[in-house]
C-alpha atoms as a PDB file:
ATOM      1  CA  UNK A   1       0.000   0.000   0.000  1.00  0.00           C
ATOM      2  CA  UNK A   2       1.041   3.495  -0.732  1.00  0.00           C
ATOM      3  CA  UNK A   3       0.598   6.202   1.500  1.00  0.00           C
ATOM      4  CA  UNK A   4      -1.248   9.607   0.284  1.00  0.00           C
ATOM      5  CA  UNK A   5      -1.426  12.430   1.838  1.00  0.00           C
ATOM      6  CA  UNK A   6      -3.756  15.064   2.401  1.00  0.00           C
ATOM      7  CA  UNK A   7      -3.197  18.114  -0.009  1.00  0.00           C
ATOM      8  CA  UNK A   8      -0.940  15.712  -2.051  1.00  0.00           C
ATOM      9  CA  UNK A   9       2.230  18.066  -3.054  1.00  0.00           C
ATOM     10  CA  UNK A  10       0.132  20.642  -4.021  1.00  0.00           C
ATOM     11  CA  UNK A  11       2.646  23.382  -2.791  1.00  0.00           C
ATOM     12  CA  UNK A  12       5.556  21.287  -4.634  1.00  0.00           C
ATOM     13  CA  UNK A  13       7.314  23.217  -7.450  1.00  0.00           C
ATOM     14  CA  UNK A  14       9.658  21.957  -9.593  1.00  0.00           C
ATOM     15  CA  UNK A  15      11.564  24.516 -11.983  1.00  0.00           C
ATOM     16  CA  UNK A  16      12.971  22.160 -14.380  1.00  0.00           C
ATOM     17  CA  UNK A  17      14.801  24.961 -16.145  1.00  0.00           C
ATOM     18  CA  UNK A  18      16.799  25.693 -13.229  1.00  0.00           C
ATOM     19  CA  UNK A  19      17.507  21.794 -12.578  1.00  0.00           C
ATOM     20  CA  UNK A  20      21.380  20.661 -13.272  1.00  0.00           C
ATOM     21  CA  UNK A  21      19.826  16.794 -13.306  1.00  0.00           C
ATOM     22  CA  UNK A  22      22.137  15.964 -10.018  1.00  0.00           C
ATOM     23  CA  UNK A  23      19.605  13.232  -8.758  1.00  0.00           C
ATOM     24  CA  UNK A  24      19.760  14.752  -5.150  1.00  0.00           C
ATOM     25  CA  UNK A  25      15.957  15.180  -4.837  1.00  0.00           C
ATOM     26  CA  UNK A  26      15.633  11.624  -6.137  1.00  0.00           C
ATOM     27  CA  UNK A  27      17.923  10.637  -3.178  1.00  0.00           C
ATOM     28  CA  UNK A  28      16.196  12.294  -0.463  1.00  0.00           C
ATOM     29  CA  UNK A  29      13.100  11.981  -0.838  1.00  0.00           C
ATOM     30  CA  UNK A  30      11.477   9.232   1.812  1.00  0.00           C
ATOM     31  CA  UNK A  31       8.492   8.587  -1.024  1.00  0.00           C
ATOM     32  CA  UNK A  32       9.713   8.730  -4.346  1.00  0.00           C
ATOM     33  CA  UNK A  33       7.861  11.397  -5.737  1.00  0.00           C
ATOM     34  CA  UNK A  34      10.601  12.514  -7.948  1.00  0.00           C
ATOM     35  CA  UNK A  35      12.882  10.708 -11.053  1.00  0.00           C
ATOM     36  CA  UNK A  36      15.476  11.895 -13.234  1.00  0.00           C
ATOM     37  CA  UNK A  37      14.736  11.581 -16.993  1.00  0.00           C
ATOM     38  CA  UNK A  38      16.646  12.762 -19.919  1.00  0.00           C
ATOM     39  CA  UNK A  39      18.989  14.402 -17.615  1.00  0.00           C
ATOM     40  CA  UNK A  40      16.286  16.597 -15.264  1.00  0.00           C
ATOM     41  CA  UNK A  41      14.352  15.945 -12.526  1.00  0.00           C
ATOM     42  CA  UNK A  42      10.336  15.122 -12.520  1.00  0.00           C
ATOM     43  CA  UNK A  43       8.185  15.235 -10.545  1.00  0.00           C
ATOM     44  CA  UNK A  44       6.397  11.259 -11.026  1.00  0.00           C
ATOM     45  CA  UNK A  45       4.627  10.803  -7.928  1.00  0.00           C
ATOM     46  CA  UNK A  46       2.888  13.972  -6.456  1.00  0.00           C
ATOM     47  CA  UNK A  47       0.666  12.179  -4.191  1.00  0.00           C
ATOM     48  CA  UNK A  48       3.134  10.447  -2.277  1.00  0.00           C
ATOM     49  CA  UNK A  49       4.488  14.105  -1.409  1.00  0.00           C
ATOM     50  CA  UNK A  50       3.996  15.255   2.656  1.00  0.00           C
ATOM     51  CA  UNK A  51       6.215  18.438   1.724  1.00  0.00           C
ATOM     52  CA  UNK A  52       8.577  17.735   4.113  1.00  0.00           C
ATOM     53  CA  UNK A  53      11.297  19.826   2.384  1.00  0.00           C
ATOM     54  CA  UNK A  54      13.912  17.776   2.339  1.00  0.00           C
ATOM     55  CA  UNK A  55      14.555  18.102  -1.769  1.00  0.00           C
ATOM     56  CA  UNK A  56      14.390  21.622  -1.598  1.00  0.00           C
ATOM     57  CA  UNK A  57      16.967  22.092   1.420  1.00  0.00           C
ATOM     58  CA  UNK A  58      19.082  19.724  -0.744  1.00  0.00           C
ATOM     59  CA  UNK A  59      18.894  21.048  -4.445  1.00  0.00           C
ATOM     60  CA  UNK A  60      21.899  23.020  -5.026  1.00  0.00           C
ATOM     61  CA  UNK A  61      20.364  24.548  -8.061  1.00  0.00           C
ATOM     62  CA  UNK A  62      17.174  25.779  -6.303  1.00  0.00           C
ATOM     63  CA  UNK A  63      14.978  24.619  -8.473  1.00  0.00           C
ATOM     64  CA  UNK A  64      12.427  22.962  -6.107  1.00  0.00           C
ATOM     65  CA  UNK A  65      10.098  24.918  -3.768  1.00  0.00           C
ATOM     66  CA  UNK A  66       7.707  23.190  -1.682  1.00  0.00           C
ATOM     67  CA  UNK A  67       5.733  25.145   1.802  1.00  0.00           C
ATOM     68  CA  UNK A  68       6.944  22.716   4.687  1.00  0.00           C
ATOM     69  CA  UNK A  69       4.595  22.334   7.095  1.00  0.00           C
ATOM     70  CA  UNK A  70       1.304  22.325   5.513  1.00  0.00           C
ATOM     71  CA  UNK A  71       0.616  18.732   4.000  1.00  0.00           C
ATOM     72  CA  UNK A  72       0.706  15.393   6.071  1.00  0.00           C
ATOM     73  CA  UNK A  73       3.846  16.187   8.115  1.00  0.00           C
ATOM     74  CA  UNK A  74       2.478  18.281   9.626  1.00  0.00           C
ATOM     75  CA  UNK A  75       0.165  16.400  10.463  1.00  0.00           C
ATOM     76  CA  UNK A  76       2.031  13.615  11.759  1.00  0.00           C
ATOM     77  CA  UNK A  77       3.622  16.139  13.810  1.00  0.00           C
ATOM     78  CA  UNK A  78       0.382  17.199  15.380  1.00  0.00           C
ATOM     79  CA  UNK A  79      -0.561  13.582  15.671  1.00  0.00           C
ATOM     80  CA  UNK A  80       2.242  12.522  17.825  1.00  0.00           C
ATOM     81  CA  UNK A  81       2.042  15.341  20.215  1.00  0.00           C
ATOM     82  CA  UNK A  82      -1.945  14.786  20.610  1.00  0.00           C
ATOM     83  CA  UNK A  83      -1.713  11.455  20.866  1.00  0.00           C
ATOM     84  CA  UNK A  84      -4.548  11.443  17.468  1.00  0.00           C
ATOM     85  CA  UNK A  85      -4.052  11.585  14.160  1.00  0.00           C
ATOM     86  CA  UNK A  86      -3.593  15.200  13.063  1.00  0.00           C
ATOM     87  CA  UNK A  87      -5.102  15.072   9.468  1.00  0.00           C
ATOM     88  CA  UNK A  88      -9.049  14.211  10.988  1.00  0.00           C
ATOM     89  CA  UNK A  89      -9.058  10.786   9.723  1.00  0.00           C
ATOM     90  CA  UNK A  90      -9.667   7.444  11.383  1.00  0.00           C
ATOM     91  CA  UNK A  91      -6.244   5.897  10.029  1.00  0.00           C
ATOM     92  CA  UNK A  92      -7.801   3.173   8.070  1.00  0.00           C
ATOM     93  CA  UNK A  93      -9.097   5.289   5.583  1.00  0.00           C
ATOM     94  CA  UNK A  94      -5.905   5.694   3.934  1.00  0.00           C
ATOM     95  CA  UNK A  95      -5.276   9.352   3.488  1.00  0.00           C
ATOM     96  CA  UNK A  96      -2.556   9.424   6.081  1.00  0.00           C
END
């Protein structure tokens, strides 16, 4: 099963003029929402996305913006401090 997350990447941009096709957002990322084809990066997988930040901290070309702390990790976040999930659902459902 593959997790999705509540606004699904929507704040994830990916400038693929600016990208030098390093493959550093391809290693970071914990869900495989990007790939490198044809020497740039995509974007293949915007669902799995919790814009978390982590390729956008790491692209040295700057080509990836993404607004940490508004999709499922925060969330999470939320969740383990309350002791509930943080999204509103009942966990089974899926979305988180």
């Amino acid at each position: 099963m593959r997790l999705r997350y509540i606004l699904a990447g929507r704040s994830l941009i990916l400038d693929s003029g600016r990208c030098v096709g390093c493959g550093l957002c391809v290693d970071v990322c914990p869900h495989a929402v990007f790939a490198v084809d044809v020497g740039k990066a995509a974007v293949v997988d915007r669902e799995a996305c919790m814009e978390c930040g982590a390729c956008m901290r790491n692209c040295p070309a700057g080509a990836i913006e993404v607004r940490t702390g508004e999709g499922c990790a925060a969330s999470v976040i939320k969740g383990l401090l309350t002791g509930k999930p943080g999204c509103g659902c009942d966990g089974d459902s899926g979305c988180c």
